[in-house]
PDB file of N, CA and C in Angstrom:
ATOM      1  N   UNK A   1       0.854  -1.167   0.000  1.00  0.00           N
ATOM      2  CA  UNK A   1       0.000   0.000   0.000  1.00  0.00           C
ATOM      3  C   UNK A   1       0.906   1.238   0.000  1.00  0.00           C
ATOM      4  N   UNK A   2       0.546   1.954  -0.723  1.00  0.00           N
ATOM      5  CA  UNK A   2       1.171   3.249  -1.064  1.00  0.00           C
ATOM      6  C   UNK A   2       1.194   4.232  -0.454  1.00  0.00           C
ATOM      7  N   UNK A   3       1.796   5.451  -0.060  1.00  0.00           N
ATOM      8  CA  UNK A   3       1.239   6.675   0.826  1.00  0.00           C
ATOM      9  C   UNK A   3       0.010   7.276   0.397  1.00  0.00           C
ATOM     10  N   UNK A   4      -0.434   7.107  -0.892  1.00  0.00           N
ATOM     11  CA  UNK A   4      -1.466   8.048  -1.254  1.00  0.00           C
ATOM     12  C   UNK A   4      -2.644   7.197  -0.892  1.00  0.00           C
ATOM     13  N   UNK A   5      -2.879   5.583  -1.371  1.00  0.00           N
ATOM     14  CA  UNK A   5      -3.690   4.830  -0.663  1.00  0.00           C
ATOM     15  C   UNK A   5      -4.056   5.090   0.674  1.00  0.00           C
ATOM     16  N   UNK A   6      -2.335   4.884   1.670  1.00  0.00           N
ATOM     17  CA  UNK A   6      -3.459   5.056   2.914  1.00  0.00           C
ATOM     18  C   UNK A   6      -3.659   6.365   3.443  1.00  0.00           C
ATOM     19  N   UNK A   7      -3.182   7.338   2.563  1.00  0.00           N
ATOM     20  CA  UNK A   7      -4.036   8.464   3.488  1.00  0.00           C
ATOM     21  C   UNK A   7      -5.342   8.877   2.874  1.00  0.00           C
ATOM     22  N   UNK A   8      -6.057   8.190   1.859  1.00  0.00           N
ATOM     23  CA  UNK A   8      -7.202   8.017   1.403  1.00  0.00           C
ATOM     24  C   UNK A   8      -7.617   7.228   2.270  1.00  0.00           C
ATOM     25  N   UNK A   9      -7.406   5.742   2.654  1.00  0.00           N
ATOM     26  CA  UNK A   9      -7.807   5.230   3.761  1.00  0.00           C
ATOM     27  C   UNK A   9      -8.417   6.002   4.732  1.00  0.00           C
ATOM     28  N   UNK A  10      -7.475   6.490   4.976  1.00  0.00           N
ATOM     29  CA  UNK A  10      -7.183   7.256   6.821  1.00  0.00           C
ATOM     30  C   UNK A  10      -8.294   8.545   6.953  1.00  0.00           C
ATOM     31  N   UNK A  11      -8.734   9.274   5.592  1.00  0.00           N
ATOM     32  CA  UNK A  11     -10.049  10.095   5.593  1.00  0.00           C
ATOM     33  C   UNK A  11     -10.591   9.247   5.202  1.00  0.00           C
ATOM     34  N   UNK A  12     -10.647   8.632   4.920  1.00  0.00           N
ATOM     35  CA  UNK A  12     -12.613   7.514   5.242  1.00  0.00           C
ATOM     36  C   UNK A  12     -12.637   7.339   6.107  1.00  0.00           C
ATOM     37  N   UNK A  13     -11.692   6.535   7.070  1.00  0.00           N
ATOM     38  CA  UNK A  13     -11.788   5.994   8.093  1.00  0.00           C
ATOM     39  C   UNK A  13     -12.752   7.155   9.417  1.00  0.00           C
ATOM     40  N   UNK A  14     -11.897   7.994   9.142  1.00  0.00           N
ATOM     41  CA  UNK A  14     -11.902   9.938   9.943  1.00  0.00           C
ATOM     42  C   UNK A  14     -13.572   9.948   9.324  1.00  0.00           C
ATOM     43  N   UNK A  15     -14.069  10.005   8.172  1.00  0.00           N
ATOM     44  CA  UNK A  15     -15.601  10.925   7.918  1.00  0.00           C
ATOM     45  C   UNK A  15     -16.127   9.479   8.320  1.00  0.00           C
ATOM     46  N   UNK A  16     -15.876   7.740   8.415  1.00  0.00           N
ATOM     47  CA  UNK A  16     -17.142   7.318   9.312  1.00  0.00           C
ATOM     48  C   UNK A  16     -16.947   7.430  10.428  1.00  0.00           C
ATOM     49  N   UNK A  17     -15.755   7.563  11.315  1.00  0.00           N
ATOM     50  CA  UNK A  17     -16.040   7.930  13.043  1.00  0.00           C
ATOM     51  C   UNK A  17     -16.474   8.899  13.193  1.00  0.00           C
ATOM     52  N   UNK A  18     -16.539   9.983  12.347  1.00  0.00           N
ATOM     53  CA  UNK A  18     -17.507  10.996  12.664  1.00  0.00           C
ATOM     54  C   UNK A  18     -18.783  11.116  12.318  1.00  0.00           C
ATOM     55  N   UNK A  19     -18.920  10.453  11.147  1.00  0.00           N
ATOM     56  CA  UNK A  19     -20.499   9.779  10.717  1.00  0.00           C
ATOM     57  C   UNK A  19     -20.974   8.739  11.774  1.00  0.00           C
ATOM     58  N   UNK A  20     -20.560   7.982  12.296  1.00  0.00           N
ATOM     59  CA  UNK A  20     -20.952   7.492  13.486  1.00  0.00           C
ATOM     60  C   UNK A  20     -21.125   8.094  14.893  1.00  0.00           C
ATOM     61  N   UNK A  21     -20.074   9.200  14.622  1.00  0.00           N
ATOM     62  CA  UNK A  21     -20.570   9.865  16.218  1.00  0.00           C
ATOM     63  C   UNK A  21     -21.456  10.925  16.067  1.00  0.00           C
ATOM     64  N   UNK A  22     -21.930  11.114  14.966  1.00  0.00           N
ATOM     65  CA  UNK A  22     -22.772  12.128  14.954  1.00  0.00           C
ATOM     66  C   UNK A  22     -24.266  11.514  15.363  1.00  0.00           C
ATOM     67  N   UNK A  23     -24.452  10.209  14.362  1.00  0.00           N
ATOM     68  CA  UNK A  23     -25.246   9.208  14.751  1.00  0.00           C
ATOM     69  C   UNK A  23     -25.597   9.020  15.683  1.00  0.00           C
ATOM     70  N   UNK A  24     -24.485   8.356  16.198  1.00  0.00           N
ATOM     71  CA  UNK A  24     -25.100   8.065  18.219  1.00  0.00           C
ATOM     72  C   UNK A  24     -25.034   9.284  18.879  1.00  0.00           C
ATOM     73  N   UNK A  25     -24.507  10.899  18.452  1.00  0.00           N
ATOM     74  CA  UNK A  25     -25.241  11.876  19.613  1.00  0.00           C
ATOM     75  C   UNK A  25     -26.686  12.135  19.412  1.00  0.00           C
ATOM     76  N   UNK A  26     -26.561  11.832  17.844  1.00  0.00           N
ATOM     77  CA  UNK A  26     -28.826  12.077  17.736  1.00  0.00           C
ATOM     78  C   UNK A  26     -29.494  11.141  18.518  1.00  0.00           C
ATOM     79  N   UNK A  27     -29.108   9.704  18.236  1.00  0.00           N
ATOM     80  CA  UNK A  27     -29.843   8.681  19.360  1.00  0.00           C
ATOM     81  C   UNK A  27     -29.475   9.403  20.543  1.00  0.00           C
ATOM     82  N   UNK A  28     -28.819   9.231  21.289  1.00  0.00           N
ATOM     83  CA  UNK A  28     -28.161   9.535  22.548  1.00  0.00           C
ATOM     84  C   UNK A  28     -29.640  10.805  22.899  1.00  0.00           C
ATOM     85  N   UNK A  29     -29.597  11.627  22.331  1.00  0.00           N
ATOM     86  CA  UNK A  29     -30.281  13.153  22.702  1.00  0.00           C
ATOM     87  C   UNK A  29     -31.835  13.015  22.357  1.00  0.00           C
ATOM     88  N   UNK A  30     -32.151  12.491  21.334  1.00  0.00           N
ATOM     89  CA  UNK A  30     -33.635  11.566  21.150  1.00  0.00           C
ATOM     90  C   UNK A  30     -34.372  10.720  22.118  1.00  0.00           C
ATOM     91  N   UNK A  31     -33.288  10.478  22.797  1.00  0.00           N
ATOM     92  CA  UNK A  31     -33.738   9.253  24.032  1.00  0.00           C
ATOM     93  C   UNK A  31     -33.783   9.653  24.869  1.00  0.00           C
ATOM     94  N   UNK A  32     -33.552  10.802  25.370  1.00  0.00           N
ATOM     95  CA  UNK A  32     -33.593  11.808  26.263  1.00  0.00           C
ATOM     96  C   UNK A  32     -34.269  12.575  26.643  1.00  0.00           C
ATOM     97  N   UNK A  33     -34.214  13.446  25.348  1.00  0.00           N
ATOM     98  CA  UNK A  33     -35.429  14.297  25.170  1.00  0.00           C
ATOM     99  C   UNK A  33     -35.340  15.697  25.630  1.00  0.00           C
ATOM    100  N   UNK A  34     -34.549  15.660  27.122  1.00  0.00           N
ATOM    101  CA  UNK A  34     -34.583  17.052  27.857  1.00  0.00           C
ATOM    102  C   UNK A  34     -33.288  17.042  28.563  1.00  0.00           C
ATOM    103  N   UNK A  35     -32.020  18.158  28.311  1.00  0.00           N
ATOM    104  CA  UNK A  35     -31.461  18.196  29.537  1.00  0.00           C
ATOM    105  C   UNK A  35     -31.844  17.993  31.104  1.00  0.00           C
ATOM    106  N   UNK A  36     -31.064  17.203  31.604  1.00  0.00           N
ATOM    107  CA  UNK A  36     -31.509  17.086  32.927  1.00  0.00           C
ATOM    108  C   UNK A  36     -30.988  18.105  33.691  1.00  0.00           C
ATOM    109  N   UNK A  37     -30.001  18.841  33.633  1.00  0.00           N
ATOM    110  CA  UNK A  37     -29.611  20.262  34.106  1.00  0.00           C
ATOM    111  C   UNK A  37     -30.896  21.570  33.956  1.00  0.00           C
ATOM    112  N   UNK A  38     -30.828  21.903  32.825  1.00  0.00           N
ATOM    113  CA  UNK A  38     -31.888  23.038  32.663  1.00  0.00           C
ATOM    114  C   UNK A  38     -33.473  22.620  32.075  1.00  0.00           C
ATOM    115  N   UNK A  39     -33.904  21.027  31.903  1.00  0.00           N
ATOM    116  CA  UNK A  39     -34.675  20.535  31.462  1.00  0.00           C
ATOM    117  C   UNK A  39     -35.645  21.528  30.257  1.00  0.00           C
ATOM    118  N   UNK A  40     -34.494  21.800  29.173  1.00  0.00           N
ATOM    119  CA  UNK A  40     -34.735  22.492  27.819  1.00  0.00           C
ATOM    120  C   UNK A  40     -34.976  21.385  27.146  1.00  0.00           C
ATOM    121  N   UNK A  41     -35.267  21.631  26.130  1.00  0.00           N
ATOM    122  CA  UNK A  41     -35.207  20.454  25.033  1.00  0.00           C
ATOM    123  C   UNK A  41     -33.782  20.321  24.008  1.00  0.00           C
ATOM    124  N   UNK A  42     -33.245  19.242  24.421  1.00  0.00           N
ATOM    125  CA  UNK A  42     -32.171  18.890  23.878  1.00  0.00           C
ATOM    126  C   UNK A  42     -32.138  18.801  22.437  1.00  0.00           C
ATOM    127  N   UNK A  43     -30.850  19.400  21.760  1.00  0.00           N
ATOM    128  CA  UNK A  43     -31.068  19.537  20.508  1.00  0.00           C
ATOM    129  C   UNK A  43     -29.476  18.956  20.442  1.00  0.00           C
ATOM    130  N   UNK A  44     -29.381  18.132  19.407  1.00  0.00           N
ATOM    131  CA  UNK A  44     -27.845  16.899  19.015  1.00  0.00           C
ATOM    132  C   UNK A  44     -27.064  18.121  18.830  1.00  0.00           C
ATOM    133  N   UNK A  45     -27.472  19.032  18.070  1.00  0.00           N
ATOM    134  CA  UNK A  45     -26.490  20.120  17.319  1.00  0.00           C
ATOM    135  C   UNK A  45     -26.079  21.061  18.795  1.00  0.00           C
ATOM    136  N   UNK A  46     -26.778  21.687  19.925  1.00  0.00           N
ATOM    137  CA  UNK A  46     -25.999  22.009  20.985  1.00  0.00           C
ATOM    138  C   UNK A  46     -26.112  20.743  22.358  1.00  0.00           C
ATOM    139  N   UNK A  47     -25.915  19.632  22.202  1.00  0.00           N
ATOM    140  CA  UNK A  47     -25.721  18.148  22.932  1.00  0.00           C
ATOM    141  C   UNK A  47     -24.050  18.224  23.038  1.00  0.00           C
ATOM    142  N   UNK A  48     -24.005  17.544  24.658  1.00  0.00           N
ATOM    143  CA  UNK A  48     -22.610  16.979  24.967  1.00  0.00           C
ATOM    144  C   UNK A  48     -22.990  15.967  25.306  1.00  0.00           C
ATOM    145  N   UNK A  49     -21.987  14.794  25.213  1.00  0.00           N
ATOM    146  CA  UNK A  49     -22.167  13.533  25.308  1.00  0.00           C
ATOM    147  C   UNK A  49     -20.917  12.809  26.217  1.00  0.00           C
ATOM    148  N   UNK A  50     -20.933  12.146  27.605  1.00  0.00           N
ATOM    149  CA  UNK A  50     -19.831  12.391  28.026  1.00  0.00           C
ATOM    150  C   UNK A  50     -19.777  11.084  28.167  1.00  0.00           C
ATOM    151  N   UNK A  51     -18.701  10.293  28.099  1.00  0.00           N
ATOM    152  CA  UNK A  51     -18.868   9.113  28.439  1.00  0.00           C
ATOM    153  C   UNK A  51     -17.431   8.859  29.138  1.00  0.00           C
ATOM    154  N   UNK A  52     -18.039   7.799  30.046  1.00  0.00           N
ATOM    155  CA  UNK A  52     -17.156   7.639  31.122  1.00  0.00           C
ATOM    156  C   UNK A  52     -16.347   6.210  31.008  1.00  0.00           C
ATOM    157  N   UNK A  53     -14.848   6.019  30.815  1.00  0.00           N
ATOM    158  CA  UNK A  53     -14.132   4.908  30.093  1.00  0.00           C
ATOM    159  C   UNK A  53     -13.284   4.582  31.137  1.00  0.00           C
ATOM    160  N   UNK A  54     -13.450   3.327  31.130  1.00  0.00           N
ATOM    161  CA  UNK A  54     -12.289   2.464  32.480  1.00  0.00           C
ATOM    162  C   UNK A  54     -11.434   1.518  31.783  1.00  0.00           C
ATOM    163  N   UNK A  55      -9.918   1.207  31.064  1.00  0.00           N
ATOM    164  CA  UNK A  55      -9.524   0.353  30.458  1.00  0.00           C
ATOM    165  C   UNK A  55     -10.054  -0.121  29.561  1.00  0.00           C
ATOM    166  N   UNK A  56     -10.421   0.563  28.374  1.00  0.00           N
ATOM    167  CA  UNK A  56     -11.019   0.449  26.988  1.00  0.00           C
ATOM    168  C   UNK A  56     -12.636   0.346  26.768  1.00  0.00           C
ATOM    169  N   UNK A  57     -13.271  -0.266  28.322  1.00  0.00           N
ATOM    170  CA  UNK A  57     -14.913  -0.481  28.461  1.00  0.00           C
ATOM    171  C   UNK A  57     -15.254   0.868  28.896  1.00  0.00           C
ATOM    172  N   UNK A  58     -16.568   1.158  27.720  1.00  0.00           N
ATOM    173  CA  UNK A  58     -17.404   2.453  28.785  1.00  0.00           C
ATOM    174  C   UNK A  58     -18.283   1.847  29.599  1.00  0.00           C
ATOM    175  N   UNK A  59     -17.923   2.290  30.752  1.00  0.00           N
ATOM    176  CA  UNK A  59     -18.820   2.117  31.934  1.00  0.00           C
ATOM    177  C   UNK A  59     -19.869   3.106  32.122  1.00  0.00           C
ATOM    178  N   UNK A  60     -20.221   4.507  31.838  1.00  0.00           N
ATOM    179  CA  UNK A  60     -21.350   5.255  32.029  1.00  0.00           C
ATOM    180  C   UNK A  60     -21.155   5.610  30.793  1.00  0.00           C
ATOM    181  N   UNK A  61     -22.755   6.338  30.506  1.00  0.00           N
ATOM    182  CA  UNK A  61     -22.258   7.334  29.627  1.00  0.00           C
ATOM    183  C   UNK A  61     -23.626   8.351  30.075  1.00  0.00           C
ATOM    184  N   UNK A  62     -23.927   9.869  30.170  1.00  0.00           N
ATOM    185  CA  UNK A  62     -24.610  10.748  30.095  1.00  0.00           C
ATOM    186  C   UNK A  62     -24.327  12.071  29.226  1.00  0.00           C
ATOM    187  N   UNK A  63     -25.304  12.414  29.150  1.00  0.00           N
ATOM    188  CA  UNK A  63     -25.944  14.001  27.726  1.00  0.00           C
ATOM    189  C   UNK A  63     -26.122  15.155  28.689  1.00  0.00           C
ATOM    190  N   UNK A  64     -26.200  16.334  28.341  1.00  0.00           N
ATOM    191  CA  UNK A  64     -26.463  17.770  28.648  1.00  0.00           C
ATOM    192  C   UNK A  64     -26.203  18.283  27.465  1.00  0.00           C
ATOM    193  N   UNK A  65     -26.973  19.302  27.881  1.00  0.00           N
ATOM    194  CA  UNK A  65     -26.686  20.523  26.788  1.00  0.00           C
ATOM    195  C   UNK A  65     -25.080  21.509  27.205  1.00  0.00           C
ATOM    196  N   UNK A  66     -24.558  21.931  26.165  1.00  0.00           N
ATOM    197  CA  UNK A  66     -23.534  22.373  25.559  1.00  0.00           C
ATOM    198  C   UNK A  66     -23.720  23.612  26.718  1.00  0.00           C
ATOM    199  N   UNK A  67     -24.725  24.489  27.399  1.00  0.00           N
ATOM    200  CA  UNK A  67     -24.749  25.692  28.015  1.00  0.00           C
ATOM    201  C   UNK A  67     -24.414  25.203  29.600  1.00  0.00           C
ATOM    202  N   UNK A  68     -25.364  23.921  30.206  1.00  0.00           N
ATOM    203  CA  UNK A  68     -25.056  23.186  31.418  1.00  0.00           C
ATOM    204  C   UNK A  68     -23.722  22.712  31.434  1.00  0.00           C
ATOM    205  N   UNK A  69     -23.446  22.374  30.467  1.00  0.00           N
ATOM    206  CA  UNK A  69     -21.721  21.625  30.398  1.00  0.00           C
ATOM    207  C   UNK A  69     -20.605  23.103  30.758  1.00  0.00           C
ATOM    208  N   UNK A  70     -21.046  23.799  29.299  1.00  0.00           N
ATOM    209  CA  UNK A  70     -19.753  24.764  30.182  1.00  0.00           C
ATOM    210  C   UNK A  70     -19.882  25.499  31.514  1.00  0.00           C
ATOM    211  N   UNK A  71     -21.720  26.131  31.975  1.00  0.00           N
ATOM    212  CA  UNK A  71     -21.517  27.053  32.883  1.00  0.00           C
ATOM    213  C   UNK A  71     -21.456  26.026  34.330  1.00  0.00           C
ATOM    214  N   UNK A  72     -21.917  24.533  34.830  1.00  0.00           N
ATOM    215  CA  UNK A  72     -22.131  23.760  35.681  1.00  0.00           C
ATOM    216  C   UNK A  72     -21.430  22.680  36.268  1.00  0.00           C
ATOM    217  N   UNK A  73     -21.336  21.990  34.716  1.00  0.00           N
ATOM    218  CA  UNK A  73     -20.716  20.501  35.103  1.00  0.00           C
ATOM    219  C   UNK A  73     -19.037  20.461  34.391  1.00  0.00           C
ATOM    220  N   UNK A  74     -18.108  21.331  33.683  1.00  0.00           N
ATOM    221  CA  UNK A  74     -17.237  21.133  32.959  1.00  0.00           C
ATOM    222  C   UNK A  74     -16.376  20.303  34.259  1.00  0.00           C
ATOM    223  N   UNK A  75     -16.164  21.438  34.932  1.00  0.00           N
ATOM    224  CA  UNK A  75     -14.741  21.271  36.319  1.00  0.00           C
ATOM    225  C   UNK A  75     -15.087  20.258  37.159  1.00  0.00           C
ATOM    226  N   UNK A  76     -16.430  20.134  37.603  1.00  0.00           N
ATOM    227  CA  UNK A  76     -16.781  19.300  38.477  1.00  0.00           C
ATOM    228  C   UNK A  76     -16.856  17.605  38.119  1.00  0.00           C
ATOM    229  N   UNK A  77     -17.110  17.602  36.839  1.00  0.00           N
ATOM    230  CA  UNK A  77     -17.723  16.014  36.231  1.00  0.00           C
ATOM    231  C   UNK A  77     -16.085  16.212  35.694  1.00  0.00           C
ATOM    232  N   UNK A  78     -15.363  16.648  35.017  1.00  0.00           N
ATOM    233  CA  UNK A  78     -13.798  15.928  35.184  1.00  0.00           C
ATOM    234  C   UNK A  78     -13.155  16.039  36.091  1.00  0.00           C
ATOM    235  N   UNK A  79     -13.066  16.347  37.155  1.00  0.00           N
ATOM    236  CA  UNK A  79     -12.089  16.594  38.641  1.00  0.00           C
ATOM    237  C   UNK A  79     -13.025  14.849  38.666  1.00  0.00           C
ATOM    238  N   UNK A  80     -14.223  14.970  39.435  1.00  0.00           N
ATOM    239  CA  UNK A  80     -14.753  13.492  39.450  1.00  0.00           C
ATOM    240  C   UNK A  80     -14.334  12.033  39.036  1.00  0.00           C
ATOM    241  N   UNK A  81     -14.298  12.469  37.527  1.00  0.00           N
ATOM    242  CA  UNK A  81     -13.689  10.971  36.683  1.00  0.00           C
ATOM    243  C   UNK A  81     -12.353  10.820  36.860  1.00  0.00           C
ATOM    244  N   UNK A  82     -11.595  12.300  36.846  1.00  0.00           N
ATOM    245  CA  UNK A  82     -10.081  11.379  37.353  1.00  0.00           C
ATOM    246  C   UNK A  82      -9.946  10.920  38.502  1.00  0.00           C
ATOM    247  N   UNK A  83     -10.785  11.675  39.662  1.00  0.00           N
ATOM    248  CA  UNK A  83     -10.216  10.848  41.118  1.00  0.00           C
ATOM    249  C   UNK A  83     -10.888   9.358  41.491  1.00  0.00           C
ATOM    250  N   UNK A  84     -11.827   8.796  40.140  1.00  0.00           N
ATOM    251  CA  UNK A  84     -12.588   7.561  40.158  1.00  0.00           C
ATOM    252  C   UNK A  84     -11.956   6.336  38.960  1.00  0.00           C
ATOM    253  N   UNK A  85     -10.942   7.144  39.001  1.00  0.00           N
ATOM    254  CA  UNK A  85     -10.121   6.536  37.434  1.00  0.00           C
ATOM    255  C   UNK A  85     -10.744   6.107  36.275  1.00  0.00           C
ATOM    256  N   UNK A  86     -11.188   6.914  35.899  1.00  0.00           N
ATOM    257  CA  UNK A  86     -12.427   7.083  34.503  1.00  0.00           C
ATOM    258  C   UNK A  86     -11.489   8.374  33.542  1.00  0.00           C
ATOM    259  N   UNK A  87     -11.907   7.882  32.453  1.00  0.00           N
ATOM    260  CA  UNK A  87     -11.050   8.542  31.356  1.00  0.00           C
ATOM    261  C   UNK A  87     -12.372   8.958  30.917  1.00  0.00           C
ATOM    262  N   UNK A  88     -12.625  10.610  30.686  1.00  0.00           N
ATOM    263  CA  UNK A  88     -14.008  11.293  30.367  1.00  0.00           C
ATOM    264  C   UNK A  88     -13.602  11.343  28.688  1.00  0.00           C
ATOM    265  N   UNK A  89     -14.273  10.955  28.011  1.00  0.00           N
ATOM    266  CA  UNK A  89     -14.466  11.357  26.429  1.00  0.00           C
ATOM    267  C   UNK A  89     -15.420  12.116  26.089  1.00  0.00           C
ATOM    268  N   UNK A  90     -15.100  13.419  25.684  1.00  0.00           N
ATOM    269  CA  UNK A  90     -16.230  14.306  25.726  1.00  0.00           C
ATOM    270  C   UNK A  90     -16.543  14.356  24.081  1.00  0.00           C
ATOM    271  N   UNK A  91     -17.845  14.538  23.647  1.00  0.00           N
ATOM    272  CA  UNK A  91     -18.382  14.263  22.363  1.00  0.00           C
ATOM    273  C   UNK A  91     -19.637  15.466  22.451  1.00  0.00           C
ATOM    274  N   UNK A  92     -19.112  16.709  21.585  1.00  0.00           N
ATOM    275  CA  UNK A  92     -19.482  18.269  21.751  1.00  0.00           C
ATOM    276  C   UNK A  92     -20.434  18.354  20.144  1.00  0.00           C
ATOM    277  N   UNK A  93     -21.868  18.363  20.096  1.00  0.00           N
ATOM    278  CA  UNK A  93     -22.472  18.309  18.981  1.00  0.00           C
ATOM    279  C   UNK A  93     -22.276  19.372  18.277  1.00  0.00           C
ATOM    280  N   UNK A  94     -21.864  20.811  19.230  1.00  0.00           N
ATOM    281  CA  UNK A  94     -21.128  22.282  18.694  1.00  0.00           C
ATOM    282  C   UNK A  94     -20.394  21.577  17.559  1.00  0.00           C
ATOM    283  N   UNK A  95     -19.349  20.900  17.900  1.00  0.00           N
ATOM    284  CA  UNK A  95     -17.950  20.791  17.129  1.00  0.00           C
ATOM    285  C   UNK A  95     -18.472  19.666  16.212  1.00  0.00           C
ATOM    286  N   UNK A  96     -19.224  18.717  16.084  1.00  0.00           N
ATOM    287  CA  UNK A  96     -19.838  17.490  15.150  1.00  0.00           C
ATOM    288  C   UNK A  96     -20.500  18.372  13.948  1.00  0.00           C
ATOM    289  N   UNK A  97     -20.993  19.357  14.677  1.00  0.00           N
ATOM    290  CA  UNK A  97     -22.847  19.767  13.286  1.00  0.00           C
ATOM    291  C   UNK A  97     -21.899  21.147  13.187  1.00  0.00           C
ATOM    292  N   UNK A  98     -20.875  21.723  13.439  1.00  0.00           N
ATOM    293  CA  UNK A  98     -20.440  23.084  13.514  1.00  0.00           C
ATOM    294  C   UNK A  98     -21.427  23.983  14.047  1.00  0.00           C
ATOM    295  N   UNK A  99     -21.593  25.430  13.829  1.00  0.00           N
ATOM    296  CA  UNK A  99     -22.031  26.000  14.645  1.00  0.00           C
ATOM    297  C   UNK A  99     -23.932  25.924  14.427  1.00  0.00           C
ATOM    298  N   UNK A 100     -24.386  25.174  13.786  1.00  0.00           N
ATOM    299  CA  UNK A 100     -25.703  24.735  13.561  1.00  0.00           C
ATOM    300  C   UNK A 100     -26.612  26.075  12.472  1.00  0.00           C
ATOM    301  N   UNK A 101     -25.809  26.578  11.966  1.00  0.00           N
ATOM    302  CA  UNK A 101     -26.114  27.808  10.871  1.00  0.00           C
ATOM    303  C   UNK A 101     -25.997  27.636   9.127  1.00  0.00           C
ATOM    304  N   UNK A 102     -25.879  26.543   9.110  1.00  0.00           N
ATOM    305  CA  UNK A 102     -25.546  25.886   7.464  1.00  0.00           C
ATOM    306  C   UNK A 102     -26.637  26.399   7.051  1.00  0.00           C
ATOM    307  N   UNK A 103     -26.613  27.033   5.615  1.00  0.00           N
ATOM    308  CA  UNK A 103     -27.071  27.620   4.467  1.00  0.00           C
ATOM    309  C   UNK A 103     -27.799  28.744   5.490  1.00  0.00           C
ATOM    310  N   UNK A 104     -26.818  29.140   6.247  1.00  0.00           N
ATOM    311  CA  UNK A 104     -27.460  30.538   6.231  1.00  0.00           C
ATOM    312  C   UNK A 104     -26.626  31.280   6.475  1.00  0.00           C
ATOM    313  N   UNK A 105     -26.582  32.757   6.458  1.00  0.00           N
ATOM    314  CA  UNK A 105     -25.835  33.866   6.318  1.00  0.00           C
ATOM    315  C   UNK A 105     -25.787  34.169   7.481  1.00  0.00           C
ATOM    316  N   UNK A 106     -24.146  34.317   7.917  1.00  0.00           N
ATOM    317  CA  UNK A 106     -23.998  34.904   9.188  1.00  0.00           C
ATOM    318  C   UNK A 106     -23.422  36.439   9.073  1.00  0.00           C
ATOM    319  N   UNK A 107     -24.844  37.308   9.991  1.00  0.00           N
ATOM    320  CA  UNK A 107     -24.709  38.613   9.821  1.00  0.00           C
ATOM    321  C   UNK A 107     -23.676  38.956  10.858  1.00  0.00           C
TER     322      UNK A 107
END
């Protein structure tokens, strides 16, 4: 395999883990329905998705919205997972869907 092969590889590989994680933050936030912080209605495009990893298994995983995450839970829910030895993977629907303004004009 050639260099140009696998770094063709290596963006496919990159647009389905992100085609997949975009996937499971819509399930994830569908099943939900409502932040449990500000009990708004959760929308995938401002959804955080945090999941909580112990030696390759996720052991928890919970959703909030993108506004509860930064002003509430950022410092507190990671100070938490490291002193419980949990590796936090945070999955930000901001940064998945970008800023949720496609085909429209930002004034």
């Amino acid at each position: 395999m050639n260099d140009t092969t696998s770094s063709a590889l290596n963006g496919m590989m990159s647009e389905l883990a992100i085609t997949a994680k975009r996937k499971m933050l819509k399930w994830h936030a569908g099943q939900v329905m409502f932040c449990p912080g500000c009990e708004q209605v959760l929308d995938c495009r401002r959804a955080v998705e945090l999941d909580f990893m112990q030696g390759g298994e996720l052991k928890a995983s919970k959703i909030t919205c993108a506004s509860c995450w930064e002003s509430k839970l950022k410092g507190h829910i990671e100070a938490q997972a490291e002193e419980h030895g949990y590796t936090l993977e945070v999955t930000d629907g901001r940064v998945l869907f970008g800023n949720g303004r496609k085909g429209r004009k930002n004034s």
